[in-house]
Every structure is written in C-alpha cells, then in structure tokens.
C-alpha atoms as a PDB file:
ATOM      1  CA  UNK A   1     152.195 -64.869  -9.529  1.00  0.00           C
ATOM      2  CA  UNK A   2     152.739 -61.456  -8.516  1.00  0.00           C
ATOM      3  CA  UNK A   3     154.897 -60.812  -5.636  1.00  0.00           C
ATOM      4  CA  UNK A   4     153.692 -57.983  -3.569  1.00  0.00           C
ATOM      5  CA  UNK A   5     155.387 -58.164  -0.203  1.00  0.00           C
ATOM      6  CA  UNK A   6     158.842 -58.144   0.710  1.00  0.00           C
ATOM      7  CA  UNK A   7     159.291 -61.463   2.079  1.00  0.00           C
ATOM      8  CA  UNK A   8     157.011 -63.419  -1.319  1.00  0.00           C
ATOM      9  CA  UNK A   9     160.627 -63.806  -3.030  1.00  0.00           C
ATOM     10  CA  UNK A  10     161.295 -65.878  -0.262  1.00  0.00           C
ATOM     11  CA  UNK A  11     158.943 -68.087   0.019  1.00  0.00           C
ATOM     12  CA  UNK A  12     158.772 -68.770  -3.742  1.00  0.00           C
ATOM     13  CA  UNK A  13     162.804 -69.599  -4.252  1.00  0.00           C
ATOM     14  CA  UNK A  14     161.725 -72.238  -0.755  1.00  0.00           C
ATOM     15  CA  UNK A  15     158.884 -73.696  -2.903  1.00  0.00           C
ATOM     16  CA  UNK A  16     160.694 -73.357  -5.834  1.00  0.00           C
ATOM     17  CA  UNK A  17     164.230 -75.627  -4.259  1.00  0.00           C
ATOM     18  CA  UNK A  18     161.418 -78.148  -3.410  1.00  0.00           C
ATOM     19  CA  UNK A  19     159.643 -78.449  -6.190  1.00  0.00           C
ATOM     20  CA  UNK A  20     162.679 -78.376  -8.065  1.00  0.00           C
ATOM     21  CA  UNK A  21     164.119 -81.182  -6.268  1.00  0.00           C
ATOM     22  CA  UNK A  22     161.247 -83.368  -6.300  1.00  0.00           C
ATOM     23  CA  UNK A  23     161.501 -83.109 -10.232  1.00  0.00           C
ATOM     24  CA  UNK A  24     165.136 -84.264 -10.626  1.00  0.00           C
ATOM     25  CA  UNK A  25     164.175 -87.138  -8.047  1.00  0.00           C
ATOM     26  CA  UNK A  26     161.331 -88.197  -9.750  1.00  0.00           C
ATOM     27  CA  UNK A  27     162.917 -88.245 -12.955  1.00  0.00           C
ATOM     28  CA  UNK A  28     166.039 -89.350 -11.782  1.00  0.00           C
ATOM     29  CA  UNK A  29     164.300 -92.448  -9.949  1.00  0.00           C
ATOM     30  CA  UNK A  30     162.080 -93.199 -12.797  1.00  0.00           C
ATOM     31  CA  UNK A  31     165.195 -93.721 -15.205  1.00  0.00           C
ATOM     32  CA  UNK A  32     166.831 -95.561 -12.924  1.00  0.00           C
ATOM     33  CA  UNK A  33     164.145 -98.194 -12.250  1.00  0.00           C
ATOM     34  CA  UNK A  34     163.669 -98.389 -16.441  1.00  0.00           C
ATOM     35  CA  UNK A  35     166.917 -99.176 -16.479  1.00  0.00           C
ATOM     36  CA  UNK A  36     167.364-101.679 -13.750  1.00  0.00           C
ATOM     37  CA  UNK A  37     163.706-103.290 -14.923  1.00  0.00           C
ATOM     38  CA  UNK A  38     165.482-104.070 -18.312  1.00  0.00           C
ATOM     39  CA  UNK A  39     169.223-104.360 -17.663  1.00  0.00           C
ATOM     40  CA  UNK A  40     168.437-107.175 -14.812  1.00  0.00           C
ATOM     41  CA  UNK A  41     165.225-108.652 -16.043  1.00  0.00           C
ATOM     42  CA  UNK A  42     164.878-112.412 -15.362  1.00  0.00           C
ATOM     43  CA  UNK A  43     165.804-113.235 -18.866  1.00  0.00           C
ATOM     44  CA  UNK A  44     168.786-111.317 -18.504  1.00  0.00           C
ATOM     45  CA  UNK A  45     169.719-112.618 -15.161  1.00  0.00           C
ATOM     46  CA  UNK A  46     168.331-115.873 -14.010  1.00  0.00           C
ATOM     47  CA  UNK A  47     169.901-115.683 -10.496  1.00  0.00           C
ATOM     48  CA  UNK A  48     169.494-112.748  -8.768  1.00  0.00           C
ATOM     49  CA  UNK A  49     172.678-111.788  -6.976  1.00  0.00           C
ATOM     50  CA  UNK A  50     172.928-110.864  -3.003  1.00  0.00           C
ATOM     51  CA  UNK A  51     173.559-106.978  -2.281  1.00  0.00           C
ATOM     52  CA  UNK A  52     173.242-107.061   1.442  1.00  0.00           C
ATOM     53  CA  UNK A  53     175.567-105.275   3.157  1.00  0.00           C
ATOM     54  CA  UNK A  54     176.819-103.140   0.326  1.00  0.00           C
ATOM     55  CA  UNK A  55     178.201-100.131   2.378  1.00  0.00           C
ATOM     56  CA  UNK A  56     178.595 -97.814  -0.925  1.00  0.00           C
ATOM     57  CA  UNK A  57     174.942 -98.537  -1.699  1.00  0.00           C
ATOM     58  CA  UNK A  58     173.408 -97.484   1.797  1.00  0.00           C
ATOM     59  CA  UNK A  59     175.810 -94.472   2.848  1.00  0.00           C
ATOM     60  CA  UNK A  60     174.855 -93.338  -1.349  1.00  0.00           C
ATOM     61  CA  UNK A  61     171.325 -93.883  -0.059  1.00  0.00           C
ATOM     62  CA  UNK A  62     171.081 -92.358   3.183  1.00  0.00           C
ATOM     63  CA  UNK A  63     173.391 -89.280   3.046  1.00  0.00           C
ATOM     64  CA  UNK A  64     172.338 -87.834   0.211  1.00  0.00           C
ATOM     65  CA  UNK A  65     168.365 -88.004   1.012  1.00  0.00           C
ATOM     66  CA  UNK A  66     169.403 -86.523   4.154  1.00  0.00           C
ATOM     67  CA  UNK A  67     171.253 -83.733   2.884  1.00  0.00           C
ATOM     68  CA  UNK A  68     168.375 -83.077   0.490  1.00  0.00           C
ATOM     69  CA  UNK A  69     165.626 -82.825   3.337  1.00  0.00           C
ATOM     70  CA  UNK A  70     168.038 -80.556   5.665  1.00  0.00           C
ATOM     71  CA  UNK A  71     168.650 -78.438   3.132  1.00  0.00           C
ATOM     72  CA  UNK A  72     164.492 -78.188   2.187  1.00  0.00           C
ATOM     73  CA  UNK A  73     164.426 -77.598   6.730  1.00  0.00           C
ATOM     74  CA  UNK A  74     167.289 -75.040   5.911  1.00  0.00           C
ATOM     75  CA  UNK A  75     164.926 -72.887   3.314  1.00  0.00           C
ATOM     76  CA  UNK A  76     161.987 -73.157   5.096  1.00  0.00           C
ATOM     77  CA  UNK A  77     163.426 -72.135   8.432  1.00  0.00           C
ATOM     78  CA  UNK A  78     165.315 -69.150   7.131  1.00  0.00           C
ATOM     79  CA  UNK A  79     162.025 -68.249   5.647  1.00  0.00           C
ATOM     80  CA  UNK A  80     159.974 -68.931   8.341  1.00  0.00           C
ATOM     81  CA  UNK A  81     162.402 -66.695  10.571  1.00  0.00           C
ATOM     82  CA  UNK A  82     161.997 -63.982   8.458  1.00  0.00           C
ATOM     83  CA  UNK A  83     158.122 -63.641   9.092  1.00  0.00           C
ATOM     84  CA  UNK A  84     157.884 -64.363  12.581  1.00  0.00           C
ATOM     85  CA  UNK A  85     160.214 -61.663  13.729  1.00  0.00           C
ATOM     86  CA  UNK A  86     158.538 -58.743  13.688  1.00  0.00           C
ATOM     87  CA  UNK A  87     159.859 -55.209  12.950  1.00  0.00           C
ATOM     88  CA  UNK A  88     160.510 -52.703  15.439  1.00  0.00           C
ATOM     89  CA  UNK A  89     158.189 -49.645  14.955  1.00  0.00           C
ATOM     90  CA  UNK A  90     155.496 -51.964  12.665  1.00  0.00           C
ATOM     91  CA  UNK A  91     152.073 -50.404  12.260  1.00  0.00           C
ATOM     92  CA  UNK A  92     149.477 -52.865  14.595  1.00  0.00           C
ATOM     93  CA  UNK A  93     146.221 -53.353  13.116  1.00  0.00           C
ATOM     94  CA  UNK A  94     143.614 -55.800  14.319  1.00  0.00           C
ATOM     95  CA  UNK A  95     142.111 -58.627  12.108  1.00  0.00           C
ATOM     96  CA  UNK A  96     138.963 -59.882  13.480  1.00  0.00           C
ATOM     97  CA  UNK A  97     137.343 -63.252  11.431  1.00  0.00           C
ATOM     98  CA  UNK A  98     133.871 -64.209  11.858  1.00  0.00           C
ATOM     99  CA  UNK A  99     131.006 -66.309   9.916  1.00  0.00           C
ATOM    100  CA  UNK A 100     131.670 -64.788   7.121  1.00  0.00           C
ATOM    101  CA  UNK A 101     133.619 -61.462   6.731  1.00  0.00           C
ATOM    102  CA  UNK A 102     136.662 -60.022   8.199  1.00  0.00           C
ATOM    103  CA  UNK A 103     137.047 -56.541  10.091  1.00  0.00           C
ATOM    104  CA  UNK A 104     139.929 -54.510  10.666  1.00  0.00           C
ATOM    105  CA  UNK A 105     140.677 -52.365  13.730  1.00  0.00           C
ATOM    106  CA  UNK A 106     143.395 -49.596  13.545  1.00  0.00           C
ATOM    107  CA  UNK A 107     145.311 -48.196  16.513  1.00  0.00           C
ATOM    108  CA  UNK A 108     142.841 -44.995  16.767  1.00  0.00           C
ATOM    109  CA  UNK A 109     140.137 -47.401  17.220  1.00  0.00           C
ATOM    110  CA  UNK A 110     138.230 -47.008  13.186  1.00  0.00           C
ATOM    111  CA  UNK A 111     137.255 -50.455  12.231  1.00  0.00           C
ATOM    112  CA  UNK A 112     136.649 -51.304   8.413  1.00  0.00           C
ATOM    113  CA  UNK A 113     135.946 -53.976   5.932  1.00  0.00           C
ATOM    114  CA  UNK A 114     138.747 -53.926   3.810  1.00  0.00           C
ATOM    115  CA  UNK A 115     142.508 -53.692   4.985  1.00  0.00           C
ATOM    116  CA  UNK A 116     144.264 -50.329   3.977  1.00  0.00           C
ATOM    117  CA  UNK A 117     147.952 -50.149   4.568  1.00  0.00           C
ATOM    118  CA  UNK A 118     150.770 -47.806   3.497  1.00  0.00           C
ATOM    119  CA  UNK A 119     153.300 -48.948   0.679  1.00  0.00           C
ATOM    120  CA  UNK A 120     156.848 -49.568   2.487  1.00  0.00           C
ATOM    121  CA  UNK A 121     155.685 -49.743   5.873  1.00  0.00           C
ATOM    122  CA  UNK A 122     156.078 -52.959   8.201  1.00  0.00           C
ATOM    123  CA  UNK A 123     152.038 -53.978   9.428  1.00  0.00           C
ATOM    124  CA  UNK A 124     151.637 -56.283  12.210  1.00  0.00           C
ATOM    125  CA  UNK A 125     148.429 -57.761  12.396  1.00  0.00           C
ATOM    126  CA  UNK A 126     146.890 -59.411  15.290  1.00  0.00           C
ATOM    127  CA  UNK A 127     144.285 -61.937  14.377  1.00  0.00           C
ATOM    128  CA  UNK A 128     141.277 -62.434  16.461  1.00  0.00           C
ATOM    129  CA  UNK A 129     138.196 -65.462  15.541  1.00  0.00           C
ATOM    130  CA  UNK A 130     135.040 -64.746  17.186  1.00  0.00           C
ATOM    131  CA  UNK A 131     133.662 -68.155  16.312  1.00  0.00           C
ATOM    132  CA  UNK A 132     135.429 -70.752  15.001  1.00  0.00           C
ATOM    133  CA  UNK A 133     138.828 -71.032  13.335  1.00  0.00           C
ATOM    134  CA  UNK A 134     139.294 -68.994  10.402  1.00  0.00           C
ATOM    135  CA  UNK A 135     142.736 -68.497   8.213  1.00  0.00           C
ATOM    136  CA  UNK A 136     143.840 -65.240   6.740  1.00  0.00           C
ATOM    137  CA  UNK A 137     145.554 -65.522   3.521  1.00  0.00           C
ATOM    138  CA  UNK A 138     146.655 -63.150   1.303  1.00  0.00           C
ATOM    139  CA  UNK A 139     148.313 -65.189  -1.856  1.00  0.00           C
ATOM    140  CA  UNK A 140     150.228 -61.873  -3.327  1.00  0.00           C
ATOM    141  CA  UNK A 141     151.920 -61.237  -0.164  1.00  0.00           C
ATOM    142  CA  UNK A 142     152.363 -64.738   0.681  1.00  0.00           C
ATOM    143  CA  UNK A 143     151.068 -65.111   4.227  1.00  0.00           C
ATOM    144  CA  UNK A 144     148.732 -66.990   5.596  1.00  0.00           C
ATOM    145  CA  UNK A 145     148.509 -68.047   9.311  1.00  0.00           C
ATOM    146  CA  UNK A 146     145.517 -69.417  11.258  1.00  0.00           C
ATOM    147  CA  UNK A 147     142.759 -67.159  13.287  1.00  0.00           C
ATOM    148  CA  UNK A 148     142.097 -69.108  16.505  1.00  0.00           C
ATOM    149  CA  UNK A 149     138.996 -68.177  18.476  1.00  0.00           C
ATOM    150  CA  UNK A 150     140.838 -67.672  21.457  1.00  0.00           C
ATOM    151  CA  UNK A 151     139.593 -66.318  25.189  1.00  0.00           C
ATOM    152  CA  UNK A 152     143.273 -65.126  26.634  1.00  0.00           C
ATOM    153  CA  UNK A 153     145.059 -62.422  24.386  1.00  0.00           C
ATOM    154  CA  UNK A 154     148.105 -63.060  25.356  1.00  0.00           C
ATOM    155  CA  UNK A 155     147.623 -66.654  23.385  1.00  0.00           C
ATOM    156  CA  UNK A 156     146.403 -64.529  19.957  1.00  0.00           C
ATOM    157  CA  UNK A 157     148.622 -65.579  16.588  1.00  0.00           C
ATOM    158  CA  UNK A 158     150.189 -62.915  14.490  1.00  0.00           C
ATOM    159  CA  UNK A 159     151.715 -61.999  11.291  1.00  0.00           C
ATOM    160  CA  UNK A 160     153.401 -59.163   9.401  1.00  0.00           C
ATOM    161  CA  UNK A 161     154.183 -57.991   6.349  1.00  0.00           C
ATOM    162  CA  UNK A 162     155.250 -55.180   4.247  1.00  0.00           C
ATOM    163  CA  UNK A 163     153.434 -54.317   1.061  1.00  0.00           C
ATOM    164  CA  UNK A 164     156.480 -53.532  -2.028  1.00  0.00           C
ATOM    165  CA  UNK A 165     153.613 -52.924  -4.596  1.00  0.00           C
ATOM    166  CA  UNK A 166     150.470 -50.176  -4.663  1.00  0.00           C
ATOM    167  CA  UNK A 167     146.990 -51.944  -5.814  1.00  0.00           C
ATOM    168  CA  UNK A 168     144.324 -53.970  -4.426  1.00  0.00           C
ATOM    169  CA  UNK A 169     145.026 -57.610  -3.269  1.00  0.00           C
ATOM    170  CA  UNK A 170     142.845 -60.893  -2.014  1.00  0.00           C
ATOM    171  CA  UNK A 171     142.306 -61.876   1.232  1.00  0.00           C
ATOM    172  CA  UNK A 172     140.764 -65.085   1.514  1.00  0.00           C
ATOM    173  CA  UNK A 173     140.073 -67.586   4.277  1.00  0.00           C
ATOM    174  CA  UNK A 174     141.681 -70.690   3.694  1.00  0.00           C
ATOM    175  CA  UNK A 175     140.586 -72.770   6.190  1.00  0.00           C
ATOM    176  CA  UNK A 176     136.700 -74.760   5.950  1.00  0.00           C
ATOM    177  CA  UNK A 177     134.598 -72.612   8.066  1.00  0.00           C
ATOM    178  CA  UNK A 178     131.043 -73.352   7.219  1.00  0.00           C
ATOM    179  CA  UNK A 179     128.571 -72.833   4.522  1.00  0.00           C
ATOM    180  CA  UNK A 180     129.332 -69.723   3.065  1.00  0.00           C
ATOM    181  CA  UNK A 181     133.208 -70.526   3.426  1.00  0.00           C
ATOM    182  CA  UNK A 182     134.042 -69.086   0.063  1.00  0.00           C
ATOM    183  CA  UNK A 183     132.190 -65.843   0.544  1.00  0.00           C
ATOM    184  CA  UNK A 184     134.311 -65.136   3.447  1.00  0.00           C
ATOM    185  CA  UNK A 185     136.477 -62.154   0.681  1.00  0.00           C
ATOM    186  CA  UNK A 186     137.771 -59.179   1.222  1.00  0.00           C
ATOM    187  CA  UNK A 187     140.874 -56.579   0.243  1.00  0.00           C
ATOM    188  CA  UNK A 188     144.090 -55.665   0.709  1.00  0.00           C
ATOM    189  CA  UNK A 189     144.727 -51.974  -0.451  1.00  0.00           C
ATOM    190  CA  UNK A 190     148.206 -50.651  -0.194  1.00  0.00           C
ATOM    191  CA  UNK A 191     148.387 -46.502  -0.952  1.00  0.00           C
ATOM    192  CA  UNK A 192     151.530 -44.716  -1.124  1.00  0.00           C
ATOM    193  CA  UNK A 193     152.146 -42.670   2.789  1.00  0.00           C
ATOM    194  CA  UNK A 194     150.485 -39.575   1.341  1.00  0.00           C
ATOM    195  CA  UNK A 195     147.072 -41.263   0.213  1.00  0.00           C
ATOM    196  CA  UNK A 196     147.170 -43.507   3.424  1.00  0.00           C
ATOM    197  CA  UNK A 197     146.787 -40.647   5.709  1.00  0.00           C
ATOM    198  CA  UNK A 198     144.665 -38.965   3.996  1.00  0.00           C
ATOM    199  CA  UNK A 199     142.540 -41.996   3.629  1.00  0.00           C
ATOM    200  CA  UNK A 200     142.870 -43.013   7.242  1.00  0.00           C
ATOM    201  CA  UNK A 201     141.891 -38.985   8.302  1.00  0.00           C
ATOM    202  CA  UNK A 202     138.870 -39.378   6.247  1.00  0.00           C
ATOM    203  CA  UNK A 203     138.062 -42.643   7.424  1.00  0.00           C
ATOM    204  CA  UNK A 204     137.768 -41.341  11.139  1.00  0.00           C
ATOM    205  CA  UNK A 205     134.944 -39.372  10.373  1.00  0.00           C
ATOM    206  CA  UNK A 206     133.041 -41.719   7.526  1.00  0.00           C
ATOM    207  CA  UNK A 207     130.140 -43.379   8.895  1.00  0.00           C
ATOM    208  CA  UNK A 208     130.510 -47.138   7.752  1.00  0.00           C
ATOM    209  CA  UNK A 209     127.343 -49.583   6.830  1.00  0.00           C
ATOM    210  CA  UNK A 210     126.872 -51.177  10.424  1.00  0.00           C
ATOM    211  CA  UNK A 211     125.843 -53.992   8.572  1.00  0.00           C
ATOM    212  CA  UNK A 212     128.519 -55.208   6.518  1.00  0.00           C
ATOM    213  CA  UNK A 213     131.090 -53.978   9.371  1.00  0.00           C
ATOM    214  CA  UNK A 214     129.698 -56.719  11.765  1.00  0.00           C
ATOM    215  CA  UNK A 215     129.674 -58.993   8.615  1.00  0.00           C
ATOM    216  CA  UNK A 216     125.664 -59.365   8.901  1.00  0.00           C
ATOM    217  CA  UNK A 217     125.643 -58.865   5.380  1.00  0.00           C
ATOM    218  CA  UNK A 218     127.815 -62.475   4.489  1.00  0.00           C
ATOM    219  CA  UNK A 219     124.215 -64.336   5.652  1.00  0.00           C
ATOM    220  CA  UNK A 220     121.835 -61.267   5.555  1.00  0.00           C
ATOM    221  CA  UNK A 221     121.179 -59.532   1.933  1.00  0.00           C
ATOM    222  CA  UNK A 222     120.168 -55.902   1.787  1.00  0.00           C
ATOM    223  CA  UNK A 223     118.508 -56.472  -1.727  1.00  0.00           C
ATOM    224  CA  UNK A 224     115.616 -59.197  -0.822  1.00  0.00           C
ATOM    225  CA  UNK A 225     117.527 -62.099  -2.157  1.00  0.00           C
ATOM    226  CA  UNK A 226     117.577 -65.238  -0.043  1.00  0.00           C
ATOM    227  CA  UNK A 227     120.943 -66.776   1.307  1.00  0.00           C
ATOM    228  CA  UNK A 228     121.577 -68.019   4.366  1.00  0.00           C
ATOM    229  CA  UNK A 229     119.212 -66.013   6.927  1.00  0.00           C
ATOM    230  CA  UNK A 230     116.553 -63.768   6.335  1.00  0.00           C
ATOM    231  CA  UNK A 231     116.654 -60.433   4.199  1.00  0.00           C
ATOM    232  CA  UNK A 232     117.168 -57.045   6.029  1.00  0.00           C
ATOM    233  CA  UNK A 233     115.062 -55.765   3.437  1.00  0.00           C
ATOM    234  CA  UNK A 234     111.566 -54.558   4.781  1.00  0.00           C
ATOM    235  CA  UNK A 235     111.789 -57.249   7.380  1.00  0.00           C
ATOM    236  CA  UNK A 236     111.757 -53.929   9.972  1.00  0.00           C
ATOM    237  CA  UNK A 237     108.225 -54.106  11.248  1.00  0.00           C
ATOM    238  CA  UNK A 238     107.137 -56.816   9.810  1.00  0.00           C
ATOM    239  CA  UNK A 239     105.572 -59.830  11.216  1.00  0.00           C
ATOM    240  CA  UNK A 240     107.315 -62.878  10.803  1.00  0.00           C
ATOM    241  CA  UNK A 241     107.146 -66.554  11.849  1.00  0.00           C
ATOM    242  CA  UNK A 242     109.321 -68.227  14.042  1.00  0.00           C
ATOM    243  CA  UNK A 243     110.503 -71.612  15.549  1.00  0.00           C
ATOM    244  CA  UNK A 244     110.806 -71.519  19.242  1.00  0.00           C
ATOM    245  CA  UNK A 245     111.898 -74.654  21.330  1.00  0.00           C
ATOM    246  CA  UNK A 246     109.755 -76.395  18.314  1.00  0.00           C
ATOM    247  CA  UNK A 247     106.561 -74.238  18.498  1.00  0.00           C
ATOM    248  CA  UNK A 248     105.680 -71.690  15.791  1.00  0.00           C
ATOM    249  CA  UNK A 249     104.532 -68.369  16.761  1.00  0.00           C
ATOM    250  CA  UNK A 250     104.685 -65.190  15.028  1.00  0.00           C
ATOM    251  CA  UNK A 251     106.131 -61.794  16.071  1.00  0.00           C
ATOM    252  CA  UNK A 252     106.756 -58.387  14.869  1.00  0.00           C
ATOM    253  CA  UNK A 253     110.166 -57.700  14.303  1.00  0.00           C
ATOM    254  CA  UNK A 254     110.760 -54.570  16.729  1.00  0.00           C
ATOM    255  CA  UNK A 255     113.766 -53.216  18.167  1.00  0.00           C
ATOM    256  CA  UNK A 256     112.945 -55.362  20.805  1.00  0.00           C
ATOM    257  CA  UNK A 257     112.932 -58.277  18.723  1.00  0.00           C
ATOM    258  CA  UNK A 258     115.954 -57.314  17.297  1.00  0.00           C
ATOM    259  CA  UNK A 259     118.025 -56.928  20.704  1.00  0.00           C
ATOM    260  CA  UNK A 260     116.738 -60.319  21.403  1.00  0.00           C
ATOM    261  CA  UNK A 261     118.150 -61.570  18.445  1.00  0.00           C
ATOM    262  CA  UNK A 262     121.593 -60.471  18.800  1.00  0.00           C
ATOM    263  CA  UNK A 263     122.409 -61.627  22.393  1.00  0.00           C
ATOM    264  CA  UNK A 264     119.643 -64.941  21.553  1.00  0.00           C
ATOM    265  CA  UNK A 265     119.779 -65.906  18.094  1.00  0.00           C
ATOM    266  CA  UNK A 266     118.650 -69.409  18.316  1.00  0.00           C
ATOM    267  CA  UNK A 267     115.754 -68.238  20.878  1.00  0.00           C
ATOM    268  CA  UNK A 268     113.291 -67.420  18.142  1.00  0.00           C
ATOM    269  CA  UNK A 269     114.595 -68.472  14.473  1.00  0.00           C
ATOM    270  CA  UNK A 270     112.894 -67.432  11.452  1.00  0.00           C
ATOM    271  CA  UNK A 271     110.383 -70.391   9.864  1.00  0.00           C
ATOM    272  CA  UNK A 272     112.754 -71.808   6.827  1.00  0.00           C
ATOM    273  CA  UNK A 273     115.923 -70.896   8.230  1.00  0.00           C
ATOM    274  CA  UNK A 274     118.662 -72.942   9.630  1.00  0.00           C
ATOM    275  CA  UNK A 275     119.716 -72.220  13.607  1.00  0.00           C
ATOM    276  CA  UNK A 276     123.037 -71.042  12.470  1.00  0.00           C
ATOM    277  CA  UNK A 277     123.734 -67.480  13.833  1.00  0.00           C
ATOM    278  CA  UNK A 278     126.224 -67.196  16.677  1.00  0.00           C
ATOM    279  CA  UNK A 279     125.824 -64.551  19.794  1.00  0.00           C
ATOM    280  CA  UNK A 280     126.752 -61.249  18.829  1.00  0.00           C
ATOM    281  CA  UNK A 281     128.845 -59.123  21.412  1.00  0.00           C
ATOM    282  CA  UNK A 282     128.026 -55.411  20.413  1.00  0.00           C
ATOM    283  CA  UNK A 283     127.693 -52.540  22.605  1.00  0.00           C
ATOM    284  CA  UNK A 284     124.373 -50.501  23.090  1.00  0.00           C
ATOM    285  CA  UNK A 285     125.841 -48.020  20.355  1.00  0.00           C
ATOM    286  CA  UNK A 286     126.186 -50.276  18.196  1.00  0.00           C
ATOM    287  CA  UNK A 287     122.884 -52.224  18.259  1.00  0.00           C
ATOM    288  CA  UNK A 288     121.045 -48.467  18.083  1.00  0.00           C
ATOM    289  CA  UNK A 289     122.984 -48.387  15.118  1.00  0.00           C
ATOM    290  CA  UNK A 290     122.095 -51.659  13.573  1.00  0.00           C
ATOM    291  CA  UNK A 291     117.865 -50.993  14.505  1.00  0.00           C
ATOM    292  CA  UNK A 292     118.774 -47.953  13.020  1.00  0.00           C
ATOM    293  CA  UNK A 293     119.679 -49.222  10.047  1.00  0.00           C
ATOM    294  CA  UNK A 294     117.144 -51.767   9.455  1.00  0.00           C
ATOM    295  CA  UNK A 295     114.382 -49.173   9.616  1.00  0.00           C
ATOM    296  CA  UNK A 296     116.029 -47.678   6.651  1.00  0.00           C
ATOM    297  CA  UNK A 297     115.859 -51.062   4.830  1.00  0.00           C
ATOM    298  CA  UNK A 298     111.834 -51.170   5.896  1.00  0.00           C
END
C-alpha cells in the first residue's frame, strides 16, 4: 500500500514487527506441539512424567513472552508519540463529520467538501461530529482517529499529518454510523505550495453547491433518484404529503416549509420516508442559500 505521509513508514514496520512475530510464534508453536504429540504419545510413554516446578521451563516461558509484548508496547508507543505531538507552525484546518459527508473549514473561514493540503507541510486537523460518532481515516496516510460529537471544544480530538506524495487520497469513515455508512467518502488532495495557494485564492471567491457542503446531498439526490429522503429535484413548490404526530396532511413545500424543516425535521416528515434527519444549525445566510438553491432544482 502506498505510503503517502511521513509518519505511514512507521506504522507499517509496527504492524509489520507484529505480524511478523505472530508468524514465527504460530509456526514455532505448531511444530512444537507436532512434535511433543508424537515424541510423547501414550504408546511412546505410558507414564506421563511430573514437570512441576521446572524453573528452566517457566522463566523460558514467561520472560521471553514478556519481552515479546514490551517490545510490540515499545513500537507502538514510539509510533503513537510521533502522531500525537504536533508540529510547531502546522496548518489548522477543521474536519466537521455528519450523516453522511465530511466538511472542511480553513483558517480564513472557506469551508469545502474535499480536503486540499500543501505537499510538505505539517496539517493539524481538528475533528468536530455534529451527530453521532464518526471516524476519519485516511488509509494512505495512515491515520485514523475518532470524531466525537462533543459540546465543550476544549474536549475536541485531533490529528496531524504531513502529506510526502502529490495525488488524490481516500477518506473514509470507519466507524458504523448509520444507513448510508459507506457513502460517508470523500478526498484528500495534496498540491505542491504553488498550486495550493493558488487553489486556496480561488477557492475564497468560488461559490460552492450549498447542498453538498452541508452534506444534504448524502440522503437528498439532485437527479430524482430515491435514497434515503426525498429528491431536491422539483420538490420546490410542490405539494407533498406528510406524517405529523401520526396524521397525514399535505403542504406546499415553501421557503417556509423549508425553514421549518431545518430547525424541525421530524415535525412534518415526508409520507414514505423514515424520521431520520437530525436538526440542522445554519445561519439565516445560509438557509437563503439552500431555498435558493432548491428553486433552481424546481
């Protein structure tokens, strides 16, 4: 597997002593208890002879599995040293999980849906659930911590890195977060300094899909298909039916309805989908943009 961070050689030669290890044991074990299963069978030996108290036997026995498992602590503690001590002077971006996307917040406040970092340059990221808990893993780079929904920020988890190879690179939640779990995808692309800035200068002023920033698009499609909640497409205006406390009524689905929706999802749910959308904390901007949006869908 590609190693694309500076600390992946690391954690391979850990996995590697381990897995290593584990071979020679279970060969070594296996041999040994052929061996002893034919050299002392019953028809070899009749009367089994006493080995309590064998002092070679239990200091062979209890040294040398202890030596194997501190030095196994010893790799993984070096390596786990290594990336929890971050960097002076590291870039901080903001990860933000949620049902079923991730977002990224840089330091001059531009948020995106793919993680863009310079090639060479240390990138702490703070990691941020709005829901439930979430794990960001990147297998190239070799990192992968948990994403707690947490209130305090002081109490946030963290990681860094630093990307050693240009390209694009999975990032992947790898911990069971509901029903679209595995659609929870997105990128890692490292640029060289030059194309980072220029990218980042760009980005400031490129307006972004409100949609798929918010990650409305991992249960909404914007083509008509079906998945988890309603279409966005031409549902703007139209009138729809929906389950409140039980009862079915039918509205029009207005800006109105639409602010309702975001601070109330579960108040009125569309017929023949499941109660599954969480609150969604978005500023007045950012709701005019999502109406705003929709109406272009209509």
């Amino acid at each position: 597997m590609i190693q694309a961070s500076s600390y992946a050689g690391v954690v391979d030669d850990a996995f590697i002593f381990i897995l290593g290890t584990s071979i020679v044991l279970l060969i070594g074990v296996t041999l040994t208890m052929l061996f002893f299963a034919f050299r002392y069978s019953r028809a070899r030996n009749p009367v089994a002879a006493q080995i309590e108290g064998n002092m070679v036997l239990e200091t062979i026995w209890t040294v040398i599995p202890t030596g194997l498992v501190l030095m196994m602590f010893w790799y993984g503690w070096t390596g786990f040293r290594i990336m929890r001590d971050v960097p002076e002077g590291a870039m901080e971006i903001e990860a933000i999980g949620r049902m079923w996307s991730w977002a990224f917040r840089y330091p001059d406040g531009h948020t995106s849906d793919e993680l863009v970092v310079p090639l060479h340059q240390p990138v702490r990221l703070t990691l941020t659930s709005e829901d439930v808990i979430h794990s960001f893993y990147v297998p190239a780079f070799r990192i992968k911590e948990d994403v707690m929904p947490v209130a305090r920020p002081e109490n946030r988890n963290h990681l860094w890195f630093q990307a050693e190879k240009t390209g694009e690179f999975n990032v992947l939640c790898a911990e069971y977060c509901g029903e679209r779990h595995s659609k929870m995808l997105s990128k890692v692309r490292v640029l060289p300094q030059e194309e980072y800035d220029n990218w980042l200068a760009a980005a400031a002023v490129t307006q972004v899909d409100i949609l798929k920033l918010k990650g409305c698009t991992a249960c909404h499609s914007l083509d008509g298909s079906r998945i988890v909640g309603p279409s966005f497409r031409g549902i703007f205006g139209s009138t729809e039916t929906v389950v409140s406390g039980g009862t079915e009524h039918q509205v029009v689905v207005d800006a109105e309805y639409v602010r309702k929706s975001l601070a109330e999802p579960l108040a009125d749910v569309v017929k023949g989908y499941p109660p599954a959308m969480p609150p969604q904390q978005l500023t007045d901007d950012e709701i005019a943009a999502v109406i705003a949006r929709l109406q272009e869908l209509r």
